[in-house]
N, C-alpha and C. Protein backbone atom coordinates (compact mmCIF):
# COMPACT_ATOMS: atom_id res chain seq x y z
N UNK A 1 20.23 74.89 130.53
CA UNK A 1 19.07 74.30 131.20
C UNK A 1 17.82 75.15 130.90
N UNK A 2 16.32 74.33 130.60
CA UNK A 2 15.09 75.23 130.54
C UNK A 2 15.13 76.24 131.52
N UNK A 3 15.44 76.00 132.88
CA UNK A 3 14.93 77.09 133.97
C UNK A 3 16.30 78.21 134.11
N UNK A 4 17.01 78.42 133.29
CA UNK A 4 18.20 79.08 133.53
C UNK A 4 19.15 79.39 134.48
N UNK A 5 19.25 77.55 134.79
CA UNK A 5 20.00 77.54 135.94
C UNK A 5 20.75 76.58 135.58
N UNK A 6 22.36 76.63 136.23
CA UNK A 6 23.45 75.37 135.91
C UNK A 6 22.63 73.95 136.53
N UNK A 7 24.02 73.25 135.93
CA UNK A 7 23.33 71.67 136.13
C UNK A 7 24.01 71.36 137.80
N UNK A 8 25.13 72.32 138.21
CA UNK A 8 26.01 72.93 138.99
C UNK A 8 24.88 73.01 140.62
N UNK A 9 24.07 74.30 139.84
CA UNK A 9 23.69 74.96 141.26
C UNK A 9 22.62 74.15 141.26
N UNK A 10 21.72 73.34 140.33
CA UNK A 10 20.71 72.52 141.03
C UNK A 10 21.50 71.55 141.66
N UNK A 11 21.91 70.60 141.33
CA UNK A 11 22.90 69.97 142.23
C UNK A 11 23.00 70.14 143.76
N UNK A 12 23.50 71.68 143.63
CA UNK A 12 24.01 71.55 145.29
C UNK A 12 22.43 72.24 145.73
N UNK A 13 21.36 72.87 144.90
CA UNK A 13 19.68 72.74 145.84
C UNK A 13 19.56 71.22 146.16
N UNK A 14 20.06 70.23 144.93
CA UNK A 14 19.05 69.10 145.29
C UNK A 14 19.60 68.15 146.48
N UNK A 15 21.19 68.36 146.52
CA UNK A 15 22.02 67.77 147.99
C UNK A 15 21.81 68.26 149.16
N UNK A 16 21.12 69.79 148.94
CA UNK A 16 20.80 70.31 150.34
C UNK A 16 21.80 71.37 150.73
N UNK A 17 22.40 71.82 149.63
CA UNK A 17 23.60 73.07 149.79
C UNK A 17 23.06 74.42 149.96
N UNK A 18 22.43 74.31 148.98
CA UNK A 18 21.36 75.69 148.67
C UNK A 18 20.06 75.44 148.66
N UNK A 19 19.44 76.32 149.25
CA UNK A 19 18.05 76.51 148.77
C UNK A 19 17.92 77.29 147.36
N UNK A 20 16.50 77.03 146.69
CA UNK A 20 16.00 77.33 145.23
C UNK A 20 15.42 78.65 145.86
N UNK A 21 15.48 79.45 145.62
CA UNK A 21 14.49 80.67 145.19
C UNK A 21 12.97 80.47 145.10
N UNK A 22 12.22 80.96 145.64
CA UNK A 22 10.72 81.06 145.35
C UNK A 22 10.38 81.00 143.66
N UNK A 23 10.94 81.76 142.79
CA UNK A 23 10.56 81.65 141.29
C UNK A 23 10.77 80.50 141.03
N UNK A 24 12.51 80.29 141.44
CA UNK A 24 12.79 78.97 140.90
C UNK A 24 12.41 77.67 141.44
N UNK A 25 11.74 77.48 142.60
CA UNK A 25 11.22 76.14 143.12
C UNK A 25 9.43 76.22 142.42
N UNK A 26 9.44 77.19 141.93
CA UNK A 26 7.97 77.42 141.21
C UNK A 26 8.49 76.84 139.77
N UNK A 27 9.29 77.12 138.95
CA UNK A 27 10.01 76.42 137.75
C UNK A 27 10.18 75.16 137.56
N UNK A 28 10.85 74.59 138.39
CA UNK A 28 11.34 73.53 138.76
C UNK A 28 9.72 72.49 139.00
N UNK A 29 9.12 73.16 139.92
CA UNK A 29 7.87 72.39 139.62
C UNK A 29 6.87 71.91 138.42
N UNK A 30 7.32 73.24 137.93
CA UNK A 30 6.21 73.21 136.39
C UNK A 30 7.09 72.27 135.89
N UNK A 31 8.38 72.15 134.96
CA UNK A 31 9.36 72.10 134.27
C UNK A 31 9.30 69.99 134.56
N UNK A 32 9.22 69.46 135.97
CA UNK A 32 9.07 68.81 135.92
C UNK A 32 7.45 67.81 136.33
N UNK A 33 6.91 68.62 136.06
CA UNK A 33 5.11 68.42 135.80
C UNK A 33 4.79 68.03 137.37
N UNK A 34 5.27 68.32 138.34
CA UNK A 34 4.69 68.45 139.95
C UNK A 34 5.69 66.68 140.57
N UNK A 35 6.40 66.43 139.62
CA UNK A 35 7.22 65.36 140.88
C UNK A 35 8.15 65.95 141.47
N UNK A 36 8.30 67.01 141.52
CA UNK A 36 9.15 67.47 142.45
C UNK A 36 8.84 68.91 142.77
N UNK A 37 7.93 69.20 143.62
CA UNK A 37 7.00 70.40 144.03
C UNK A 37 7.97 71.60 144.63
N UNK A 38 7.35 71.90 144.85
CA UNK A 38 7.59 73.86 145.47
C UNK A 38 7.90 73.65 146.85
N UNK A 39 7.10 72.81 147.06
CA UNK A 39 6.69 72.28 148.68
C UNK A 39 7.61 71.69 149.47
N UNK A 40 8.37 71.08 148.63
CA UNK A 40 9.54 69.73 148.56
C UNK A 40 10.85 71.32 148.71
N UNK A 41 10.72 71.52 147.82
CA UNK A 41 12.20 72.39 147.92
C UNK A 41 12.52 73.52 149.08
N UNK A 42 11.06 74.05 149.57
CA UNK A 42 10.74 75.83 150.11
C UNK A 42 10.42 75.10 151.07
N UNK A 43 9.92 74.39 151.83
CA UNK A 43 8.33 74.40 152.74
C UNK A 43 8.23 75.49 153.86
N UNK A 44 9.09 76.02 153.90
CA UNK A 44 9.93 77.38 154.54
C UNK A 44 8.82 78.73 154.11
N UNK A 45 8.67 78.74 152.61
CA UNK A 45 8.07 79.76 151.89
C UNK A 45 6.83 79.11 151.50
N UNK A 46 6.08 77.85 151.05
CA UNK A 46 5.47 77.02 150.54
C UNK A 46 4.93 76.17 151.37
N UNK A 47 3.56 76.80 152.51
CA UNK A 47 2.72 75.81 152.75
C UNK A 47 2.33 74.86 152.54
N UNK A 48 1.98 73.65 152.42
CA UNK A 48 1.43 72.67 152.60
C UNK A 48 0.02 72.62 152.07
N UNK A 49 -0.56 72.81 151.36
CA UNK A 49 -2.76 73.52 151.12
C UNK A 49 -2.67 71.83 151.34
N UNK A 50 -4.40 71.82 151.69
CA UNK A 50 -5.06 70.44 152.12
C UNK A 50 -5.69 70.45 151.06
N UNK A 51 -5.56 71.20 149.63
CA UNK A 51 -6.65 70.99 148.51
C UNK A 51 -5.90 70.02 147.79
């Protein structure tokens, strides 16, 4: 995978098993050009900005 992560452990971030890591919910954002944000994965670590 680009972000050097199994197809495995995103899986169980994207079912709600695990949380992503701060780097990696920052990856994951770029990697898929912002449809699936930082915000979406963390909101824990990842405010919300009104910009």
């Amino acid at each position: 995978m680009a972000s050097g992560t199994s197809r495995q452990y995103l899986r169980l971030i994207f079912n709600g098993y695990k949380k992503a890591g701060f780097q990696l919910a920052i990856s994951i954002e770029n990697l898929t050009h912002g449809h699936v944000t930082k915000q979406q994965l963390r909101p824990d670590i990842y405010a919300r900005s009104n910009s």
